[in-house]
N, C-alpha and C. Protein backbone atom coordinates (compact mmCIF):
# COMPACT_ATOMS: atom_id res chain seq x y z
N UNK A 1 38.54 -31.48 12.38
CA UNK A 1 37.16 -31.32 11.98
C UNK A 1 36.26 -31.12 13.21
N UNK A 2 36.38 -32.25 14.07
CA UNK A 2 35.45 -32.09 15.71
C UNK A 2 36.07 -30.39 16.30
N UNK A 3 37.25 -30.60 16.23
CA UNK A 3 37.62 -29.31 17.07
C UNK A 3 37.33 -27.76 16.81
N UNK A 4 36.87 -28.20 14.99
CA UNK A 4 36.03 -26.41 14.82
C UNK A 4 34.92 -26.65 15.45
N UNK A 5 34.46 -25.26 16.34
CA UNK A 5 32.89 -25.28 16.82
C UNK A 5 32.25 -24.71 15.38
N UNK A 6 31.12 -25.37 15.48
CA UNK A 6 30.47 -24.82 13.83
C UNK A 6 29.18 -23.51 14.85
N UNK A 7 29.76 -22.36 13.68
CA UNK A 7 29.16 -21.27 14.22
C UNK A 7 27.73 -20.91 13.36
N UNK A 8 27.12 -20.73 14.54
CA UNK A 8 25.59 -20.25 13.59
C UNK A 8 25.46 -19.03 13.78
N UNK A 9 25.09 -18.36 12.55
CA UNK A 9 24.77 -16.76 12.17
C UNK A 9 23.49 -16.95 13.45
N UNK A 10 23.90 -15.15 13.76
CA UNK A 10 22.91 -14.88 14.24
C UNK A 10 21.19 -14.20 14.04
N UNK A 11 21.56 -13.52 12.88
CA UNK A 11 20.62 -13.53 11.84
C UNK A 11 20.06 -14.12 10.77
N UNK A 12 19.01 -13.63 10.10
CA UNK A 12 18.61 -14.53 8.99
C UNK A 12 19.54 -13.67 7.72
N UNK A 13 20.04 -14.52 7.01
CA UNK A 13 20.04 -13.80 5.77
C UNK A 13 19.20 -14.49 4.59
N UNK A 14 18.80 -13.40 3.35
CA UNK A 14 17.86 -14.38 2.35
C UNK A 14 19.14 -15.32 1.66
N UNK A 15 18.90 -16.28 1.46
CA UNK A 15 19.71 -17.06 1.06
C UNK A 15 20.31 -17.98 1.57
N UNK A 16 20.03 -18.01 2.67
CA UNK A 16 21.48 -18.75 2.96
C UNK A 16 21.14 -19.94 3.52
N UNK A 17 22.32 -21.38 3.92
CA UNK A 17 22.41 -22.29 3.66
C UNK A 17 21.15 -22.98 4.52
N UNK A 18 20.15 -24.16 4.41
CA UNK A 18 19.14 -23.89 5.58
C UNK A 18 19.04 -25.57 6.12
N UNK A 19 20.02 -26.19 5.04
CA UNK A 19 20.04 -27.90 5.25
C UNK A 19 21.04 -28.48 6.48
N UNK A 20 21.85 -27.86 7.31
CA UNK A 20 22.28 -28.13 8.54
C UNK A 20 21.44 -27.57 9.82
N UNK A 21 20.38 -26.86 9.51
CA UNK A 21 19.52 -26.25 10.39
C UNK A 21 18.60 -27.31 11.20
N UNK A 22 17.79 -27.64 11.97
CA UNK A 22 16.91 -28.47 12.56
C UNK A 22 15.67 -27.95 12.90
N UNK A 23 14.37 -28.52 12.87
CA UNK A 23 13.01 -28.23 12.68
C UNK A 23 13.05 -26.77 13.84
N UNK A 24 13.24 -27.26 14.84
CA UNK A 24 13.17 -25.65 16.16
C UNK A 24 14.55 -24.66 15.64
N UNK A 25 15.25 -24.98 15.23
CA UNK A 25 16.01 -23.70 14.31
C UNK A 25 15.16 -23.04 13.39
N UNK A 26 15.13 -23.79 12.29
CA UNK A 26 13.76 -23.36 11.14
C UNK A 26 12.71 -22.32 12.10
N UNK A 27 11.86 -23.00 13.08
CA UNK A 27 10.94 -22.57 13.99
C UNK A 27 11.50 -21.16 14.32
N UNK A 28 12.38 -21.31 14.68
CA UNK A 28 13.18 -19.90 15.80
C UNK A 28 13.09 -19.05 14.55
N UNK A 29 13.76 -19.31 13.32
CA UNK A 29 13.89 -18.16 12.16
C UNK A 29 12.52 -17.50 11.83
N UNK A 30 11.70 -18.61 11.36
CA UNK A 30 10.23 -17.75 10.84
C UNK A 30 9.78 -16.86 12.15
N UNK A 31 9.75 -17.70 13.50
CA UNK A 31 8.83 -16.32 14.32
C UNK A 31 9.90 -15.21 14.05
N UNK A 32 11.14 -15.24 14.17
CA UNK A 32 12.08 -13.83 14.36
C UNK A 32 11.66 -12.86 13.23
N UNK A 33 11.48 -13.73 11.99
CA UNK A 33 11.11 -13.02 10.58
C UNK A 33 10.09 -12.50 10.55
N UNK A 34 8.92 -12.93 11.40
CA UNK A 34 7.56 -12.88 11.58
C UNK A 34 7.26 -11.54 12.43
N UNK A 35 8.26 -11.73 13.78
CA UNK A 35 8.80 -10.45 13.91
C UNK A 35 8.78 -9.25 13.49
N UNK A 36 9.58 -9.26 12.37
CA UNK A 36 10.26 -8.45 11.63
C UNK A 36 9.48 -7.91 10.91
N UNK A 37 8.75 -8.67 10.28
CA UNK A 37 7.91 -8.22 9.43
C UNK A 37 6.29 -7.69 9.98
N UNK A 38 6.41 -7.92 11.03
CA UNK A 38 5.19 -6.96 11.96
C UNK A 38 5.89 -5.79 12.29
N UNK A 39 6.95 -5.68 12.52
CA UNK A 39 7.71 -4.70 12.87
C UNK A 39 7.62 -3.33 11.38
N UNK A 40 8.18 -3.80 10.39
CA UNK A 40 8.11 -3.18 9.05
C UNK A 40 6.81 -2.87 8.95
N UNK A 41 5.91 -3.39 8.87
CA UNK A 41 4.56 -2.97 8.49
C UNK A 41 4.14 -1.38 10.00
N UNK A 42 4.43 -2.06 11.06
CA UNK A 42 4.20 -0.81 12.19
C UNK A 42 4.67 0.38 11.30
N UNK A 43 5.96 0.32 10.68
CA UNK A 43 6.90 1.56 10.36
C UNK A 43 6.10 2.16 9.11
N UNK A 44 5.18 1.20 8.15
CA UNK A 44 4.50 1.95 7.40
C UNK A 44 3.77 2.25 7.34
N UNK A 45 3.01 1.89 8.17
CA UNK A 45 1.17 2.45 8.85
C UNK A 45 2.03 3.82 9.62
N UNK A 46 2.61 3.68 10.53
CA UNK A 46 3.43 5.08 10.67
C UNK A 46 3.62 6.18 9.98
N UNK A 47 4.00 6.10 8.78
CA UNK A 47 4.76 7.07 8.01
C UNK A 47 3.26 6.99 7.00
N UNK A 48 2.51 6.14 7.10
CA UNK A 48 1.20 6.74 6.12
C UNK A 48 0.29 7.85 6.52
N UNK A 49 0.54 7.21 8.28
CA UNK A 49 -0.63 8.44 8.92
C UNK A 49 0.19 9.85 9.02
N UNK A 50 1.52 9.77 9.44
CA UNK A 50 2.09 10.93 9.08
C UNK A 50 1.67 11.43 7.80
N UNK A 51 1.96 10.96 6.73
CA UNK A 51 1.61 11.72 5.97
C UNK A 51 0.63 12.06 5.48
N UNK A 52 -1.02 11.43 6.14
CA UNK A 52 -2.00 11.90 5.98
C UNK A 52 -2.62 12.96 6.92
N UNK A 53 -1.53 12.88 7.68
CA UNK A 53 -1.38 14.49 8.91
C UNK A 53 -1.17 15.69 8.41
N UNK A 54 -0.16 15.34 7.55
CA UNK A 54 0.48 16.59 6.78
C UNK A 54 -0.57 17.29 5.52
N UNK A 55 -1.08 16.10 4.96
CA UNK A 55 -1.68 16.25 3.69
C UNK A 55 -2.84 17.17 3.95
N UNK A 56 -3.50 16.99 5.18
CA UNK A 56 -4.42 17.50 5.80
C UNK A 56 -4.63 18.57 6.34
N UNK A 57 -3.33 19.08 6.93
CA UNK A 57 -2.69 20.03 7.65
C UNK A 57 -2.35 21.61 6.41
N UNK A 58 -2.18 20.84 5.22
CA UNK A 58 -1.71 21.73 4.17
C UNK A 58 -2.58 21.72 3.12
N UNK A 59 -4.38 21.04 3.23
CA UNK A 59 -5.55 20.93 2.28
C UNK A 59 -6.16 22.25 2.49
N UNK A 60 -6.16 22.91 1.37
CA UNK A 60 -6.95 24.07 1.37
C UNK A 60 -8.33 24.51 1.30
């Protein structure tokens, strides 16, 4: 039992187990997610102004 090292994912997945975790684990996940999800939003303000480039580009 001691001799398995217990391995922690390196990502988040939704779901998954969160009751062997500890308060600065928890901590570490939300900013990474927090992250992530600033990240996603960049990608769609992106692809909106693109396509209000285009829309514009092809208004008659």
């Amino acid at each position: 039992m001691f001799d398995e090292e217990i391995r922690k994912p390196k990502g988040h997945e939704v779901g998954m187990q969160l009751d062997t975790m500890s308060v600065e684990e928890l901590n570490e996940r939300i900013a990474m997610l927090e992250g992530e999800i600033a990240r996603l939003k960049a990608a769609i303000e992106a692809r909106g102004a693109t396509r209000k480039a285009a829309d514009a580009a092809f208004k008659l």
